[in-house]
Protein backbone atom coordinates (compact mmCIF):
# COMPACT_ATOMS: atom_id res chain seq x y z
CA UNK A 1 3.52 -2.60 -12.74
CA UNK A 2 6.21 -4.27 -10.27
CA UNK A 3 8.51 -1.59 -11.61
CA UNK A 4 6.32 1.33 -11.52
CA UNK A 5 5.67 0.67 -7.51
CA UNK A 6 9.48 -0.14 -6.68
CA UNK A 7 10.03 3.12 -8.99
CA UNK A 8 7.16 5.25 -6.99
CA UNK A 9 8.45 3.79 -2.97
CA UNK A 10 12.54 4.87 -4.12
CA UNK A 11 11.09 8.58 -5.64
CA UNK A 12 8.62 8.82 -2.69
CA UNK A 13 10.57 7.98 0.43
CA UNK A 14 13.77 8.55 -1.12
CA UNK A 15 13.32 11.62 -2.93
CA UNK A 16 11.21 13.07 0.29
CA UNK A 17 14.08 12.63 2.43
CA UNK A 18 16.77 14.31 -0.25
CA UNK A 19 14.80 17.71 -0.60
CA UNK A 20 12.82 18.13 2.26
CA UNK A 21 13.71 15.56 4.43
CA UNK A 22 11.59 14.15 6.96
CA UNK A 23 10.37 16.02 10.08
CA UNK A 24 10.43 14.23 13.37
CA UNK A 25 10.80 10.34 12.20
CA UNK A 26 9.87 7.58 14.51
CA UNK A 27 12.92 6.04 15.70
CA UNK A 28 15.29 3.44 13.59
CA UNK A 29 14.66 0.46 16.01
CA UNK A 30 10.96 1.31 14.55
CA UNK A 31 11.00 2.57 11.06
CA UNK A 32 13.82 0.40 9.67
CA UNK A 33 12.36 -3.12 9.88
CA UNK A 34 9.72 -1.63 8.57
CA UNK A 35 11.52 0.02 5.38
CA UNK A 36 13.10 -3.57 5.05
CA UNK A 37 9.67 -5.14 4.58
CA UNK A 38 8.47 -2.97 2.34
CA UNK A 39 11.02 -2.88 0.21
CA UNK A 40 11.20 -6.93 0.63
CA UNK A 41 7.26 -6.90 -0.70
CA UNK A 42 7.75 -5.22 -3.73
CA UNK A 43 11.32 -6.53 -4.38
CA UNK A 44 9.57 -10.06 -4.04
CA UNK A 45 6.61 -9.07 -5.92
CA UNK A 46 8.55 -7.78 -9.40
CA UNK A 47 10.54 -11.08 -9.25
CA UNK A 48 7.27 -13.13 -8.99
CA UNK A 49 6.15 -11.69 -11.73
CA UNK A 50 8.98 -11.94 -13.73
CA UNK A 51 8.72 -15.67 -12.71
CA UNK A 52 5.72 -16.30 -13.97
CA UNK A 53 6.78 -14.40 -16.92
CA UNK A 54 9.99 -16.88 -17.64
CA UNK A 55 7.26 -19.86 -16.72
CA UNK A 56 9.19 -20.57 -13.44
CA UNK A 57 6.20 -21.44 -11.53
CA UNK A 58 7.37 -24.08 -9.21
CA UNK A 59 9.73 -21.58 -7.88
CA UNK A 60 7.23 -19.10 -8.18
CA UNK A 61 5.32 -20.75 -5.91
CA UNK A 62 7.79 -21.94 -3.56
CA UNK A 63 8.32 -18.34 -2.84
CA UNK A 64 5.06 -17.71 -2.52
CA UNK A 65 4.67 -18.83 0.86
CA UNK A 66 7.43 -16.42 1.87
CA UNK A 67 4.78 -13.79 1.30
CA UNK A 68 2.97 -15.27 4.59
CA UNK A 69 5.76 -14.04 6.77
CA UNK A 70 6.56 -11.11 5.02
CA UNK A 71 2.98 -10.27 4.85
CA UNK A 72 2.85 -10.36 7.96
CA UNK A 73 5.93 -8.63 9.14
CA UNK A 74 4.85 -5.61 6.85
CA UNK A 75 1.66 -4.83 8.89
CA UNK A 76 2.80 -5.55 12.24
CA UNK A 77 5.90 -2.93 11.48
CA UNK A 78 3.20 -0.44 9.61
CA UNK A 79 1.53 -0.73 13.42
CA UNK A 80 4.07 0.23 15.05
CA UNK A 81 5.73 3.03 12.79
CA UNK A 82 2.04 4.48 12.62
CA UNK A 83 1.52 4.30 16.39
CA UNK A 84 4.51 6.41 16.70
CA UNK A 85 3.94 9.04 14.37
CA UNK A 86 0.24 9.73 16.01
CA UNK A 87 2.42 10.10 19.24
CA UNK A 88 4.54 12.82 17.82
CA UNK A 89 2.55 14.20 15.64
CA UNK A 90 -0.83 13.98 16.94
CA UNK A 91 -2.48 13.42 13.14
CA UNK A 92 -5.47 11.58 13.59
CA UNK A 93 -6.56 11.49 9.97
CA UNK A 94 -3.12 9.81 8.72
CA UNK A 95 -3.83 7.09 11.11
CA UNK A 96 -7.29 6.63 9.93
CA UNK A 97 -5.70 6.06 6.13
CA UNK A 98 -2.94 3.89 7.50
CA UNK A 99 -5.39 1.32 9.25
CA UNK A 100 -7.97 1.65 5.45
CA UNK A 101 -4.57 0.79 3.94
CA UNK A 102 -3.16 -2.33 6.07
CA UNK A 103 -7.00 -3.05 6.19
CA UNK A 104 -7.37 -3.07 2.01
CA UNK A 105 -4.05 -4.78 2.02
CA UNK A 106 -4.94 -7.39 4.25
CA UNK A 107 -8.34 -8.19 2.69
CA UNK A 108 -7.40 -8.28 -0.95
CA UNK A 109 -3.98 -10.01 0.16
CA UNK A 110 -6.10 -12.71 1.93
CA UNK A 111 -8.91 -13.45 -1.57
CA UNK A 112 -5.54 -13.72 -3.82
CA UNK A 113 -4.19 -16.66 -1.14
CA UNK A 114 -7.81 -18.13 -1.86
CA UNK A 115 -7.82 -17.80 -5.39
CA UNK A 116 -4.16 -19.78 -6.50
CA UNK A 117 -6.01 -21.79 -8.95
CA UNK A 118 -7.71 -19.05 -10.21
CA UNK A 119 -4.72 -17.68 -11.85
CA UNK A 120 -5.96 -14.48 -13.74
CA UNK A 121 -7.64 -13.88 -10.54
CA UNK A 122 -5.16 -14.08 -7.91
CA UNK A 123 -2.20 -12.25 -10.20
CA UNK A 124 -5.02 -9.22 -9.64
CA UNK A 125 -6.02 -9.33 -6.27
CA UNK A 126 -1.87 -9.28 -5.77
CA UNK A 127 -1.31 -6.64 -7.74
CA UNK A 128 -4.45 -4.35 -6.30
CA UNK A 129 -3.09 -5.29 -2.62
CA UNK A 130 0.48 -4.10 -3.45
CA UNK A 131 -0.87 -0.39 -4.67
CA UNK A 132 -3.37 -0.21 -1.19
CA UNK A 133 0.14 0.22 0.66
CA UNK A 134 1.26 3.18 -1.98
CA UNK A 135 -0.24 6.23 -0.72
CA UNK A 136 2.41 7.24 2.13
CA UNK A 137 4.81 6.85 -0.81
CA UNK A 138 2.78 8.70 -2.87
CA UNK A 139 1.80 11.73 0.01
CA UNK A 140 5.37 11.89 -0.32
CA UNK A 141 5.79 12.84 -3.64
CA UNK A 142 3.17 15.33 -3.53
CA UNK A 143 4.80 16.85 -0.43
CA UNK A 144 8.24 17.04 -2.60
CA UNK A 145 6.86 19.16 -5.27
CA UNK A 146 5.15 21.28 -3.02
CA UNK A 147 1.45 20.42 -3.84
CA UNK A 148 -1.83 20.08 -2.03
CA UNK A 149 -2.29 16.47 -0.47
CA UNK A 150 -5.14 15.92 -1.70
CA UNK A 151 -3.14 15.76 -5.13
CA UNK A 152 -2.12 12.51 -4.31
CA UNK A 153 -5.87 11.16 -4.87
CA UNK A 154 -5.06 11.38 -8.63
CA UNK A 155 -1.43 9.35 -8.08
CA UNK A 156 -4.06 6.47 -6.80
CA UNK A 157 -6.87 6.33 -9.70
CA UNK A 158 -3.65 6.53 -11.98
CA UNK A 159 -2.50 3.13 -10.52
CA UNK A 160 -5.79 1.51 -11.44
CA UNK A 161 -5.53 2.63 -15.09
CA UNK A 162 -2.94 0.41 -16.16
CA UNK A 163 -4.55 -2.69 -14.86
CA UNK A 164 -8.14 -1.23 -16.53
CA UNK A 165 -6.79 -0.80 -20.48
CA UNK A 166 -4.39 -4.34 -20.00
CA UNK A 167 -7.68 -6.24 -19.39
CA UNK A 168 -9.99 -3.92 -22.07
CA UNK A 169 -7.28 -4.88 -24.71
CA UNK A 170 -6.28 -8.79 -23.80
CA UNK A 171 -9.88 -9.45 -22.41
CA UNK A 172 -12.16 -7.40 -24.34
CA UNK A 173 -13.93 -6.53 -21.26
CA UNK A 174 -12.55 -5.37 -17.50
CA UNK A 175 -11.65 -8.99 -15.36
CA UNK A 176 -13.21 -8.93 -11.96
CA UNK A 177 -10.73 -9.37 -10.72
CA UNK A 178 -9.51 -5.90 -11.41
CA UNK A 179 -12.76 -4.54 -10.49
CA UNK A 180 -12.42 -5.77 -6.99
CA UNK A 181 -9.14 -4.32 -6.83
CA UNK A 182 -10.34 -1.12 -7.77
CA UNK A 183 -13.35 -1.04 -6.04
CA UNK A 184 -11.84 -1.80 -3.01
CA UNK A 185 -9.73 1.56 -3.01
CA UNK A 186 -12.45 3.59 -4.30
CA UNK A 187 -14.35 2.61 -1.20
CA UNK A 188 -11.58 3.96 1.05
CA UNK A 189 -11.23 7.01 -1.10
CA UNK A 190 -14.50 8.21 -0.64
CA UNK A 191 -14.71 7.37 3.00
CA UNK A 192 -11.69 8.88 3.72
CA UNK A 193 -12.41 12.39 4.27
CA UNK A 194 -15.91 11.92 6.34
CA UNK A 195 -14.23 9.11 8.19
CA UNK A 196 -10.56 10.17 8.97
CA UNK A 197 -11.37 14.07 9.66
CA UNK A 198 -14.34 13.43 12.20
CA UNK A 199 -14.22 14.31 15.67
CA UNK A 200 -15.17 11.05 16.64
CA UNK A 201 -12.51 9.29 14.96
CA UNK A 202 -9.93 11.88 16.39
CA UNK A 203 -11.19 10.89 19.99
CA UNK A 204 -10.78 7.57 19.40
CA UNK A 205 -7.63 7.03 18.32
CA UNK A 206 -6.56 9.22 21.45
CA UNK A 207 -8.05 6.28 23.74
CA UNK A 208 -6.36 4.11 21.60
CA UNK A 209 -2.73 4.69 20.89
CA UNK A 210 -3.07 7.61 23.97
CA UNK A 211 -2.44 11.36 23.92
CA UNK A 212 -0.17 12.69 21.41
CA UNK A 213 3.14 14.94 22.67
């Protein structure tokens, strides 16, 4: 799964930029700290994994605090690069999804810090917060090929399939931890529309971040 997400943030943000590139970016003093830290979080979480995997777990968990920081880092930056995109492009919607993101993020990121001795627990709260921060990735892709947003609903419930048939064929059953995860995102998918694409909502991220243009 570490792969699949490093895969999906190169083909979305890369790939965007090579064929239609992107329109109006915020500037780099902005967006490129915040392309570091992403790419730092999923960087960091394939080779924790892979730790684990090779039974490295003191160094496992020595960089494990590291994710504090980084953690961190990532929202403030997502802030900031999604405060300037409202002001340029006035789209009150993708700031409502960027704040369910950072929000899901944060949440699940904060019960996997409370669950390190609950191993099969924790390793699923990690992975569940790691795909919350896909969707601008995957919007991308969507946009790339030309297809309706809304598309990109599909990329998401494909990211909690994986995680569903691991635990149906080493568990027998689905780990709750995995339910969380997905039931988390499901939330914020079905919330999304009413939510993000209400007048209400439009008017007050206006008063918040200010008037777009």
């Amino acid at each position: 799964m570490g792969v699949v997400l490093l895969a999906l943030i190169f083909v979305g943000f890369g790939g965007r930029a090579l064929t239609r590139g992107e329109e109006l970016p915020p500037t780099p003093s902005v967006l490129y700290p915040h392309i570091a830290c992403i790419g730092a979080w999923y960087l960091l979480f394939l080779l924790q994994a892979w730790l684990i995997g090779r039974q490295r777990r003191p160094l496992h968990k020595l960089l494990g605090y590291a994710t504090v920081p980084l953690a961190v880092a990532l929202v403030w930056t997502s802030v900031l690069v999604m405060a300037e995109n409202y002001r340029i492009k006035g789209d009150a919607p993708l700031v409502f999804f960027n704040v369910l993101n950072l929000s899901q993020f944060v949440g699940l990121y904060t019960a996997a810090l409370f669950s390190l001795k609950k191993l099969a627990l924790h390793k699923r709260l990690m992975l569940y917060a790691s795909v919350t921060m896909m969707p601008p990735a995957l919007v991308r892709i969507i946009q790339a090929v030309s297809l309706p947003e809304p598309v990109t609903v599909l990329l998401i419930v494909g990211l909690w399939i994986p995680g569903i048939v691991h635990d149906r064929k080493t568990l027998g059953r689905v780990h709750r931890g995995t339910w969380i995860g997905v039931g988390v995102i499901a939330v914020g998918v079905a919330l999304g529309g009413p939510i993000g694409f209400s007048d209400w909502w439009a008017e007050l991220v206006e008063s918040w971040i200010g008037r777009a243009g």
